[in-house]
Each structure stands twice: as structure tokens, then as C-alpha cells.
Protein backbone atom coordinates (compact mmCIF):
# COMPACT_ATOMS: atom_id res chain seq x y z
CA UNK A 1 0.00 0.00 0.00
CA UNK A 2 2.71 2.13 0.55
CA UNK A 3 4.20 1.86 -3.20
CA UNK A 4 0.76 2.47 -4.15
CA UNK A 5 0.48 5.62 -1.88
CA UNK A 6 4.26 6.94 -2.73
CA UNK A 7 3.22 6.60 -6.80
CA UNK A 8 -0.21 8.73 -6.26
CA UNK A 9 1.82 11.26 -4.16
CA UNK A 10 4.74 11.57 -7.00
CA UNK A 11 1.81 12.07 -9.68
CA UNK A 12 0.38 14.93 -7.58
CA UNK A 13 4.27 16.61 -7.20
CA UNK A 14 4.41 16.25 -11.12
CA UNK A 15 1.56 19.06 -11.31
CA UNK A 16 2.04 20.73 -8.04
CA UNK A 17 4.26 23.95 -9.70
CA UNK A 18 0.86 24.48 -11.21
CA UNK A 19 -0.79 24.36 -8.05
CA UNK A 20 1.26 26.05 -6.23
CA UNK A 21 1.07 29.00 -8.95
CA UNK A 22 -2.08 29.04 -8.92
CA UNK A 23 -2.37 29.47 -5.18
CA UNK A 24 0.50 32.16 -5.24
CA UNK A 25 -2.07 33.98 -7.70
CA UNK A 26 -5.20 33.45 -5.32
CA UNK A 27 -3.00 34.44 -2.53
CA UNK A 28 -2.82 31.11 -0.61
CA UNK A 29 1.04 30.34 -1.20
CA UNK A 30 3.84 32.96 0.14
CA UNK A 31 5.94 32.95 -3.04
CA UNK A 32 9.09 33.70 -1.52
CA UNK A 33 8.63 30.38 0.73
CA UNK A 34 6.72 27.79 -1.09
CA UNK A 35 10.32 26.00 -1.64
CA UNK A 36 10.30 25.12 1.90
CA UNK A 37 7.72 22.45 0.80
CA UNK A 38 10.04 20.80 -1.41
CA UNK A 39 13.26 20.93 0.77
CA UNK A 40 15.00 24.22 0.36
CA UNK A 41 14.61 25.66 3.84
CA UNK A 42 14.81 29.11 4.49
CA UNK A 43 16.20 29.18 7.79
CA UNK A 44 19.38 26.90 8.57
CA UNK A 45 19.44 24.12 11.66
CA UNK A 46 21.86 24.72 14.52
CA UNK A 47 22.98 21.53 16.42
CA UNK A 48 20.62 22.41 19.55
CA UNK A 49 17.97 19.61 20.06
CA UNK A 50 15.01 20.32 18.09
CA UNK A 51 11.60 19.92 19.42
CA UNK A 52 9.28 19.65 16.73
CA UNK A 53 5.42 20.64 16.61
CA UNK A 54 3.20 20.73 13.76
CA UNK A 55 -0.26 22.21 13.21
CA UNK A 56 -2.36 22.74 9.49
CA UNK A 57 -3.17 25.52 9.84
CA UNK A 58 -4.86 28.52 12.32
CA UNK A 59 -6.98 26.64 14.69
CA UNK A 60 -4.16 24.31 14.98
CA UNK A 61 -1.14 26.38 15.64
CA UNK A 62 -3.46 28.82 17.63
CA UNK A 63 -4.37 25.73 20.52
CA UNK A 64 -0.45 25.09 20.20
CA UNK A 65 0.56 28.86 21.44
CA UNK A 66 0.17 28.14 25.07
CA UNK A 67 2.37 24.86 24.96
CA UNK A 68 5.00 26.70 22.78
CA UNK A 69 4.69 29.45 25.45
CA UNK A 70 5.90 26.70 27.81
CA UNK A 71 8.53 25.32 25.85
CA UNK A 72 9.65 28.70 25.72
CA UNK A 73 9.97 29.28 29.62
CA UNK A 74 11.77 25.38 29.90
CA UNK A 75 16.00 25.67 29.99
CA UNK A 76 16.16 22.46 29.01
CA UNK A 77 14.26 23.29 25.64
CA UNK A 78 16.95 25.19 23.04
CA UNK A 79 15.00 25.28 20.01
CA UNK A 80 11.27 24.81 19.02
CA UNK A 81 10.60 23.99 15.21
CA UNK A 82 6.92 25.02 13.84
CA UNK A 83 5.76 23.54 11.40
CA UNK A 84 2.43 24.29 9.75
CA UNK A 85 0.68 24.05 5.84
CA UNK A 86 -0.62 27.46 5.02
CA UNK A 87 0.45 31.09 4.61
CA UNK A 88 -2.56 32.19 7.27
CA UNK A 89 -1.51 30.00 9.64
CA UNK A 90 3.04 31.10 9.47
CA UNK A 91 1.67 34.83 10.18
CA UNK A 92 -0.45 34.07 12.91
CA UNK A 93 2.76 32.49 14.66
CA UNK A 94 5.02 35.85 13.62
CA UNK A 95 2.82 38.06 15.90
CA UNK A 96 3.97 36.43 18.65
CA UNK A 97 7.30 36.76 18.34
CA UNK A 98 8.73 33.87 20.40
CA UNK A 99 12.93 33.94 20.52
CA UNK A 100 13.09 29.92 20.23
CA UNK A 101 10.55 28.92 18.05
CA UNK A 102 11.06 29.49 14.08
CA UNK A 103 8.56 28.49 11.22
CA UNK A 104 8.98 26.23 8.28
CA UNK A 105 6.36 24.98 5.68
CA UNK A 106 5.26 21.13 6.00
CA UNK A 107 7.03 19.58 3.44
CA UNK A 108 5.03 16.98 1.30
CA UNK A 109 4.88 13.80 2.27
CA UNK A 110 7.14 12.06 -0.43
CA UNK A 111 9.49 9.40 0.84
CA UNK A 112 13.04 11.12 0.56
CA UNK A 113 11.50 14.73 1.09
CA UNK A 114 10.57 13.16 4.97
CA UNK A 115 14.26 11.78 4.86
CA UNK A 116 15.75 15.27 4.10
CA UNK A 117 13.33 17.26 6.20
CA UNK A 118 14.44 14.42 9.65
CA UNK A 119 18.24 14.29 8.76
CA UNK A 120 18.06 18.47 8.51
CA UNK A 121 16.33 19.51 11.28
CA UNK A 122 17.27 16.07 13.94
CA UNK A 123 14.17 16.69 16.13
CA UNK A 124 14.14 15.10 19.59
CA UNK A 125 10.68 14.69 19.40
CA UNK A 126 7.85 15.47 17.19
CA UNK A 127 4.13 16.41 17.91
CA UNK A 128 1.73 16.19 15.36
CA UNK A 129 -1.70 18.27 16.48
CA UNK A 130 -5.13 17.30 15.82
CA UNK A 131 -5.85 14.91 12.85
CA UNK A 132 -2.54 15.23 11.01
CA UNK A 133 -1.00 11.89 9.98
CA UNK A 134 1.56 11.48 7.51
CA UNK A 135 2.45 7.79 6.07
CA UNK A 136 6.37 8.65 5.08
CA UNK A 137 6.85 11.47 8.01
CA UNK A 138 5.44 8.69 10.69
CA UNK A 139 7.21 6.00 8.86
CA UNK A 140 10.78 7.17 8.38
CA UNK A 141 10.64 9.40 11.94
CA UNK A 142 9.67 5.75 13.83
CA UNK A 143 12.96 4.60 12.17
CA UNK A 144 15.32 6.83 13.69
CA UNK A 145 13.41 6.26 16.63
CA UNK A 146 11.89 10.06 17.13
CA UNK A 147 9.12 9.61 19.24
CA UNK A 148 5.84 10.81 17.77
CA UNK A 149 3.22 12.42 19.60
CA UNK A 150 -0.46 12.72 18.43
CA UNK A 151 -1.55 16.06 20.57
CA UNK A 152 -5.21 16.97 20.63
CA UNK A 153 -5.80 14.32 18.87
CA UNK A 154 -9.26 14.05 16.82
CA UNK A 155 -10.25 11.24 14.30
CA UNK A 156 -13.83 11.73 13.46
CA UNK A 157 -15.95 9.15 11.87
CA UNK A 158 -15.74 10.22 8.32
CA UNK A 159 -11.94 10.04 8.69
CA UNK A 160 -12.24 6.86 10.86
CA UNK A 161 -14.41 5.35 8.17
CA UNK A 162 -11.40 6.18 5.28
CA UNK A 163 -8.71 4.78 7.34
CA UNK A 164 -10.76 1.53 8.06
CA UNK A 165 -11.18 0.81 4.11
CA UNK A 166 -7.18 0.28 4.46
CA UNK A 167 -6.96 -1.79 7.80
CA UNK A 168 -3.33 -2.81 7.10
CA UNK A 169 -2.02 0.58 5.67
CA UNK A 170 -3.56 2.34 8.91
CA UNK A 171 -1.98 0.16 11.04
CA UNK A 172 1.06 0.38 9.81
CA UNK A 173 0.77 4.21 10.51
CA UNK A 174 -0.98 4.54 13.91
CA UNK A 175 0.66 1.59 15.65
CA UNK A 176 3.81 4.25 15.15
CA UNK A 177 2.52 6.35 17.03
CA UNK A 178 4.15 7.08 20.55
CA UNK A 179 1.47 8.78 22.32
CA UNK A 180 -1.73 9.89 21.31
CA UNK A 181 -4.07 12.49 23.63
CA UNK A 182 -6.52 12.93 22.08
CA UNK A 183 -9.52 15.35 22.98
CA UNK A 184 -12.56 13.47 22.97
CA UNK A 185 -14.03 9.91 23.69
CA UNK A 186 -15.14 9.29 20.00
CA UNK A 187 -11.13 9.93 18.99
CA UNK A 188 -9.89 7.39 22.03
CA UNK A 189 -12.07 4.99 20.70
CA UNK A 190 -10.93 5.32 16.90
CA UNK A 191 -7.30 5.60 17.53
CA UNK A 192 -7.29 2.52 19.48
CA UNK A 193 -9.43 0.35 16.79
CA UNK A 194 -7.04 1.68 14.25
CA UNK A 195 -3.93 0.39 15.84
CA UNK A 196 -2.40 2.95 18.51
CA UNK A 197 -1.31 1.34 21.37
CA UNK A 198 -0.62 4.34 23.74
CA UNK A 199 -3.99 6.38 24.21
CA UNK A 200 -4.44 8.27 27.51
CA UNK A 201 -7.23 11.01 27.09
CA UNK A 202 -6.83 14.44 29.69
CA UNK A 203 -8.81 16.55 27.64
CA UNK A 204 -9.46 19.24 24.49
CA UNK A 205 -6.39 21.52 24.76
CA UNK A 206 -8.67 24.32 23.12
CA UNK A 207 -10.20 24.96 26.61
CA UNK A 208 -6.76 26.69 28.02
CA UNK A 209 -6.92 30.18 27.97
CA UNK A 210 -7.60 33.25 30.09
CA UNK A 211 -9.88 36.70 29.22
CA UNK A 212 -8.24 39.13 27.11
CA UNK A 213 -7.16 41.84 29.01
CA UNK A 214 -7.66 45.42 28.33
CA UNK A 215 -4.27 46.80 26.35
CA UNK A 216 -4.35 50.09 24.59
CA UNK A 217 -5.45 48.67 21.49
CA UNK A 218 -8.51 46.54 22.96
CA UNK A 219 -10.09 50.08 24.43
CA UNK A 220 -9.53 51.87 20.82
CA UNK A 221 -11.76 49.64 19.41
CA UNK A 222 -14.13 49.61 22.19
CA UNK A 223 -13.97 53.64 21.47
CA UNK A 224 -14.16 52.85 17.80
CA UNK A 225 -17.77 51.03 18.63
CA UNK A 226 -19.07 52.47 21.51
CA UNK A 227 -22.12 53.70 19.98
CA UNK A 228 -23.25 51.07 18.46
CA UNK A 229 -25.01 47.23 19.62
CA UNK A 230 -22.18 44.42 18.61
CA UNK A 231 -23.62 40.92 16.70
CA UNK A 232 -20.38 39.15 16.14
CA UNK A 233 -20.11 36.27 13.76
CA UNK A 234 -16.80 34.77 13.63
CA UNK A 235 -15.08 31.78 11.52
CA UNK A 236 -17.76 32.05 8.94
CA UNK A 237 -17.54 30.03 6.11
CA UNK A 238 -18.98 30.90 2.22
CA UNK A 239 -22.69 31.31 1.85
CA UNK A 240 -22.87 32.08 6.11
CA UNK A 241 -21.80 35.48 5.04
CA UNK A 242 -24.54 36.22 3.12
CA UNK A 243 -27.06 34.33 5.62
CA UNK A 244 -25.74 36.79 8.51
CA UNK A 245 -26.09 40.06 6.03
CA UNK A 246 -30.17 39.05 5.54
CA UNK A 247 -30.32 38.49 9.25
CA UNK A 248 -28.67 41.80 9.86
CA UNK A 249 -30.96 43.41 7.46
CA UNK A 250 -33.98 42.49 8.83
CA UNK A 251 -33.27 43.74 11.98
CA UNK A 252 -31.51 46.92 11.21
CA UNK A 253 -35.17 48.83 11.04
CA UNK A 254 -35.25 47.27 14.58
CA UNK A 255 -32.13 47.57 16.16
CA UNK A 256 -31.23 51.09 15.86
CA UNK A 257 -27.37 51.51 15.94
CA UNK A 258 -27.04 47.92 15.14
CA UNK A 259 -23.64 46.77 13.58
CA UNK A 260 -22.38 43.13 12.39
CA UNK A 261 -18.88 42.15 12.90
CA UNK A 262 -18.01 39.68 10.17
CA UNK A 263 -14.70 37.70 10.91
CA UNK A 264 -14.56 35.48 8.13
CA UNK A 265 -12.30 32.03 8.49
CA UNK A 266 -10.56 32.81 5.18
CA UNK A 267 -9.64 36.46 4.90
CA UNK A 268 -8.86 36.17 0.65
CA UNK A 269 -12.37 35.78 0.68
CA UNK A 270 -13.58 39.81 1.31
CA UNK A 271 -13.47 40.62 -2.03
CA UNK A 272 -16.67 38.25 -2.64
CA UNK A 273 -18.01 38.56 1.17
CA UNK A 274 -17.91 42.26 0.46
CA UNK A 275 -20.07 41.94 -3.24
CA UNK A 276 -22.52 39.53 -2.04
CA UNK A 277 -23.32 42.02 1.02
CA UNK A 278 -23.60 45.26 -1.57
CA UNK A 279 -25.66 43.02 -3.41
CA UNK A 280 -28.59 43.31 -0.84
CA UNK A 281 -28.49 46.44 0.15
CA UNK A 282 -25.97 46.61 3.13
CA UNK A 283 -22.59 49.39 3.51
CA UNK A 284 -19.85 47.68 3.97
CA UNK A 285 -16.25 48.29 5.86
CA UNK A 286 -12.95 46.76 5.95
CA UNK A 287 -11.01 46.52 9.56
CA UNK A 288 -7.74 47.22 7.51
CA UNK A 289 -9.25 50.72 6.25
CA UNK A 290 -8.06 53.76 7.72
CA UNK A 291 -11.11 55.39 7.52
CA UNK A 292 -13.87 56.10 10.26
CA UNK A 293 -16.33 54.16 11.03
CA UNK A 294 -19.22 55.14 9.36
CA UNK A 295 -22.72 55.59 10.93
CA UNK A 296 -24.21 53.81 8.01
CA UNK A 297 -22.14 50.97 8.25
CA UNK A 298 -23.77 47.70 8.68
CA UNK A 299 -21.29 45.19 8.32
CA UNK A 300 -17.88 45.52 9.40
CA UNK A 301 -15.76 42.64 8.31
CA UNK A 302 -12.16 41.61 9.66
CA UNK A 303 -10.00 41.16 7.13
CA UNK A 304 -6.50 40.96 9.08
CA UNK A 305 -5.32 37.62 10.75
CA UNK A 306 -5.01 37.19 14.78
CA UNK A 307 -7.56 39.72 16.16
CA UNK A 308 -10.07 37.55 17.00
CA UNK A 309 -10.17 37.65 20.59
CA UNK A 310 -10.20 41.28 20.06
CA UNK A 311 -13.81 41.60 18.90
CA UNK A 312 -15.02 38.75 21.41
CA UNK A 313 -13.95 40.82 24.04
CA UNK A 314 -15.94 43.99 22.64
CA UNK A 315 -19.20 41.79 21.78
CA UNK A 316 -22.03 39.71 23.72
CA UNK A 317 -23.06 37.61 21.39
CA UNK A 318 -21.60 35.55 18.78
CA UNK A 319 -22.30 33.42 16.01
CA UNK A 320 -19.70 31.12 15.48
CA UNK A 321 -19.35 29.59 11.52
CA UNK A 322 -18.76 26.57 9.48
CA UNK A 323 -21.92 25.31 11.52
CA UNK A 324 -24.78 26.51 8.89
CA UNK A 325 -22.61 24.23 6.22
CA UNK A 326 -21.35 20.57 6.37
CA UNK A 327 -18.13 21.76 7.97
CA UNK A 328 -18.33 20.36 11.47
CA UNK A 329 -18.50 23.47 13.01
CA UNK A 330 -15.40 25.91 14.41
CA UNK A 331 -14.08 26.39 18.15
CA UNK A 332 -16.63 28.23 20.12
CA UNK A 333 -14.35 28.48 23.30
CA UNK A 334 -12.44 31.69 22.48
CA UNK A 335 -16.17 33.43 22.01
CA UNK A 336 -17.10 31.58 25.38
CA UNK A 337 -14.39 33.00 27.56
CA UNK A 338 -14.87 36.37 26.20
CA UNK A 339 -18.15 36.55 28.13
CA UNK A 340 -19.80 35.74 24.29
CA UNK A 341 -23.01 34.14 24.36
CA UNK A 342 -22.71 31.36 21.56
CA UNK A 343 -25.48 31.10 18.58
CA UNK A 344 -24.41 27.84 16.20
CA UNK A 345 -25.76 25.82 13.34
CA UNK A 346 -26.69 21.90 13.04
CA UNK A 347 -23.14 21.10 11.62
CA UNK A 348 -21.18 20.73 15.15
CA UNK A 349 -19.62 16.99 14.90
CA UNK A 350 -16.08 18.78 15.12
CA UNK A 351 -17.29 20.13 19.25
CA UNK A 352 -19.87 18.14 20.20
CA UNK A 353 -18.54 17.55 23.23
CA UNK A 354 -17.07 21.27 23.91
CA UNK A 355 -21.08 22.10 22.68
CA UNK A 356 -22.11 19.70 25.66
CA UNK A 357 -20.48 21.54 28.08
CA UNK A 358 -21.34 24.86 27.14
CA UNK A 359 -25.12 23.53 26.84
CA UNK A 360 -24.83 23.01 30.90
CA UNK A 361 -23.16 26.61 31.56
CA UNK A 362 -26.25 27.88 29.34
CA UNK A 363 -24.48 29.76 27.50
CA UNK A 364 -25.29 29.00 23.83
CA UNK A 365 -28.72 28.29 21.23
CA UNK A 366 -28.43 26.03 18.43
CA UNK A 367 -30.18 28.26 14.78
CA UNK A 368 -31.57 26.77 11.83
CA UNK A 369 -32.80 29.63 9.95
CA UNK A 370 -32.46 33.47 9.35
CA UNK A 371 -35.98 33.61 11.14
CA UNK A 372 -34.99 31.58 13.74
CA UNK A 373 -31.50 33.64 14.29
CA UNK A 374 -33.41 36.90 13.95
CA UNK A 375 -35.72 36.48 16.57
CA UNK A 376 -32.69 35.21 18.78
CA UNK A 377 -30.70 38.34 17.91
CA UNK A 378 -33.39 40.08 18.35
CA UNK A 379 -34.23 39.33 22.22
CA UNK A 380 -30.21 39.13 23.41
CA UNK A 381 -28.30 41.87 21.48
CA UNK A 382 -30.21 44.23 23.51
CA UNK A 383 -30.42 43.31 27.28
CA UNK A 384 -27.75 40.48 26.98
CA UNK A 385 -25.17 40.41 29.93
CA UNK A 386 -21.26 39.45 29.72
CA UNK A 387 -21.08 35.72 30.72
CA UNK A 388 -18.10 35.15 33.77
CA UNK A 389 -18.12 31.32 32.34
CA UNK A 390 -14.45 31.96 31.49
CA UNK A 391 -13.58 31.41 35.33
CA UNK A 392 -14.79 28.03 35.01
CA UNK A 393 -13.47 27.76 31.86
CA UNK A 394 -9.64 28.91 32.37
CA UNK A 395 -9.52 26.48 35.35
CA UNK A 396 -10.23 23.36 32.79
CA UNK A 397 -8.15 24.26 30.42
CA UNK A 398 -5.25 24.50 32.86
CA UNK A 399 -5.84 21.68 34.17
CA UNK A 400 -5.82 19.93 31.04
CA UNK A 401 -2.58 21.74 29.48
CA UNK A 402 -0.79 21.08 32.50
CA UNK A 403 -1.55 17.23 31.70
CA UNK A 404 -0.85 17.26 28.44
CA UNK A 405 2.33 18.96 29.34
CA UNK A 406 3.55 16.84 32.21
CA UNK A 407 2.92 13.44 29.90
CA UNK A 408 4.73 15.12 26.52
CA UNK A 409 7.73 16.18 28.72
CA UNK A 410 8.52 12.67 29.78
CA UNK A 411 9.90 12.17 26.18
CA UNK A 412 12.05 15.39 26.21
């Protein structure tokens, strides 16, 4: 299965150049770094001990920060390697400018790109976070005897179901695995029927995190808004745009001073978000103008990475995205420890359980319908009270990074 695996792989390198143009074009490839990919790495190895941690993308390398913040504080830790597959994700990571960690491109999976990528950078150990498996990484890193970790683990059952179709492929891959943690019940059970020996759940690492605390730039936006009632909808996906701009619409006659915060998950996407608004009826404005804020604004979309937590903290209620769409939903715990009161769609399998427990705090409402939202809108916007849910929540998730910690550090 492998051959069979390596020869698909080498077809798709063939024709990536295209793809990779083509995503330079629409913005989704940095074009001074897409070689990293292939090999050519843009920032040389020292002979300090590598620890090695790889995310996809935002969400990923986001519910890493607080264990990189650790690594960070450890002596024994020289150098932190980041690894992660998209241009959003690599300046996310620069705004936190950490002195040990540096940033390269996942390389793709080929067989001697692995090689070059292990023998380069000699990690001590490397963490792979949420659902990313890779055949040849897993493969040729359990042969020089790296020990893998599978952090925040999640397999759902779509994925689950994939893997199973190639029982003796998958187990090949996950029985390489080190240590897996993963974050729900559903993922304990799936990792273990696919082959991984070493499964201890603690918890969903997303839960760590504290409120954001007032800075000079938090209370110029609060200024910025002041006179006007906040709906937030965050990590929306296409066609949720356009769902929140009728809700807002119908209730702008209602709500006077009403404005909707729009942080779309994919910020190359404004050019469309901001057409399909103008296209019924609604002013539009971009975070990254320097202009005013304009009384007849009704949306006001975020077009800049890393702010998120910003607008939570200035806003009540939230609508959180890829919920509306077969997606699986997008982490509502940021919103929740922000004081946010969480609105969401059917789509959730990605948080069920996070859903669950926000469900007993009573802090969220499932919506089904622009009717359904706009009457919910309608009764909180107004009268709605910050949440103090975070206390609860901040205790959890240090608890549960403090686990995860204590059981990664016994390979280090």
C-alpha cells in the first residue's frame, strides 16, 4: 500500500508547480517560501535539540501557542521547530514573536523529502496536532526512533471510516505512534481500533486560555464602537456570510445603531463577502481601512489575521461559523471565555462535546434559519449580559494543558 500511496503522491508533485502557482495567484502560497515544501529551507538548523510541533493551519497552531509558550519558559528546551501548511496559519505564529521557536512549511509527504526534512532539522521529538497523519513522516521518523506524539488528537468518523477501508495501511501508521491524547471519547475509541497502542485522554487543549485583558489597542476599538449594539459572527464560512447580512438586514429597522462584525475564516475571501453584502443592500467596511467608522455601516468585516479575541472581548453575542454548512463546526471556546453568548448551526460533529459543556453553563442556542437567528438576535443583542463562564473555563483548560504537558515532557 505504501508503493501504491508513494506513486499517487509523486503524480500529484508532477503538477504541483501548477498548483502552487495558482495558489501564489489566489494568494494562498507565500511565493518567496513555497520551496520550503520541497526541501530548500529558508532558515538553517543549529545543532541544539530540536523539538518539533506541527499544526495545518490557524486553529491548529493557535491551541499550540500556550504549549510553545511553555517550551519557551523550559532551559532544558533550546529550540522549538513550527511547522504548519498554510500562509494564514506562518503569520499568525510571527505576531507572537517567540525567541526559540522558528517556522517552516510542511514539506510533502514524499518518501526522501521526509528523509531530508528528519536528517536536517534532527528533532528530539515530534508532535503532530489534531488529525494530522503522515504515512512517510510517521514512517521514516519511527525509524530513527523520534518519538511521535499525536496532541489533541481528533479522528472523526468520516476520517475513521477512510482509514478503516485500508486496515493494514492504517496500522502500519498509527501503531507508530508514541502517544496519542486525544480530545474526545469518540477519537480514544478510533485511535485505538485503528492500531495505537498508547492512548491516555486528559482533555481538548482548546479549553486553556484566560480573558483578554484590556491593552491600549482593545479600548480603541471599544472607542471605535461604543455607539453602536455588537452581533459578532466569527469563523464564517462561504454562503454564512450572506445568511448573517439578511439576518442583519432584517433587523436593522429594529435595532437602531445595530452593527455586524463579520470575521470570516478565510480572509482572501472579502473581495466576494464584500459583493454579495452590496448586493442586498448593506454598507460595507474593511477593519484594515483607515477610515472612520461610518454611521451607516452595517457590516464591518475583519480582514486581518489574529484579532479575534479582540472583537469577542468587545461583543455579547456571537455566532460562530462553518456550523450553517457541512463543515463540522469551528471552536466556540475563544467566544465563550470572552463573556460571548454562543449562537451555532446543526453542523457541530467537530465540538460536540465542547457544545455539551457549554449547553450546561447555558451559554449558547443552536439556529436553523435566518428567522430563527433573527428572533434570537433580536431578544439578546439588547439586554444580553457578559457571561463570567471563562472562570470556570480557564480552570479546565489548565488543568488539562498542565496534563498534556507533564505526559509530553517525559519524552524530552
Amino acid at each position: 500500500m505504501f508503493v501504491i500511496y508513494n506513486f499517487f503522491l509523486f503524480i500529484l508533485i508532477l503538477i504541483s508547480p501548477l498548483i502552487v502557482l495558482i495558489r501564489i495567484f489566489l494568494g494562498k502560497e507565500d511565493q518567496n517560501r513555497f520551496k520550503e515544501k520541497y526541501g530548500f529551507f529558508s532558515k538553517n538548523n543549529r545543532p541544539n535539540e530540536t523539538i518539533w510541533i506541527h499544526g495545518a493551519s490557524v486553529g491548529e497552531i493557535l491551541s499550540i501557542i500556550p504549549v510553545i509558550r511553555r517550551f519557551e519558559e523550559d532551559k532544558n528546551i533550546k529550540r522549538i521547530l513550527v511547522t504548519s501548511s498554510t500562509t494564514s496559519s506562518s503569520l499568525v505564529l510571527s505576531k507572537f514573536k517567540f525567541k526559540k521557536a522558528v517556522h517552516q512549511f510542511y514539506p510533502f509527504d514524499l518518501n526522501f523529502l521526509t528523509k531530508h526534512f528528519i536528517n536536517h532539522w534532527k528533532p528530539k521529538l515530534a508532535i503532530f496536532v489534531d488529525s494530522e497523519i503522515w504515512p512517510n513522516m510517521f514512517n521514516n521518523l519511527h525509524k530513527k526512533k523520534i518519538p511521535i506524539v499525536l496532541l489533541n488528537a481528533r479522528i472523526t468518523k468520516k476520517s475513521f471510516n477512510r482509514w478503516k477501508f485500508f486496515p493494514n495501511f492504517s496500522k502500519k501508521i498509527f501503531e507508530k505512534i508514541t502517544l496519542a491524547l486525544p480530545q474526545n471519547m469518540e477519537t480514544k475509541k478510533y485511535l485505538k481500533l485503528l492500531g495505537t497502542k498508547n492512548v491516555k485522554l486528559i482533555g481538548n487543549l482548546k479549553f486553556f486560555g484566560g480573558s483578554q485583558k484590556d491593552n491600549i489597542k482593545n479600548l480603541i476599538l471599544k472607542k471605535k464602537f461604543i455607539k453602536r449594539i455588537i452581533f459578532c459572527a466569527a469563523s464564517t464560512h462561504r454562503t454564512e456570510e450572506l445568511f448573517i447580512g439578511k439576518v442583519h438586514k432584517e433587523l436593522k429597522s429594529e435595532i437602531k445603531n445595530l452593527i455586524t462584525i463579520i470575521i470570516p475564516r478565510h480572509i482572501n475571501r472579502k473581495k466576494e463577502i464584500l459583493d454579495e453584502l452590496k448586493n442586498i443592500g448593506l454598507n460595507s467596511q474593511l477593519h484594515s481601512s483607515t477610515k472612520k467608522l461610518n454611521k451607516d455601516t452595517d457590516i464591518y468585516i475583519v480582514d486581518t489575521y489574529g484579532e479575534t479575541v479582540k472583537f469577542y472581548s468587545i461583543s455579547k453575542l456571537t455566532f460562530l461559523g462553518g456550523s450553517l454548512i457541512p463543515h463540522g463546526g469551528q471552536n466556540p471556546l475563544e467566544a465563550a471565555r470572552e463573556g460571548n453568548y454562543i449562537l451555532y448551526g446543526p453542523h457541530i460533529e467537530n465540538f460536540k462535546e465542547v457544545y455539551k459543556i457549554l449547553e450546561k453553563f447555558k451559554i449558547t442556542t443552536r439556529v436553523n434559519s435566518i428567522k430563527n437567528m433573527k428572533s434570537i438576535v433580536r431578544k439578546k443583542v439588547n439586554f444580553l449580559q457578559r457571561n463570567t463562564v471563562h472562570k470556570k473555563l480557564k480552570y479546565l483548560g489548565d488543568k488539562i494543558l498542565n496534563q498534556n504537558l507533564y505526559e509530553i515532557k517525559k519524552f524530552i
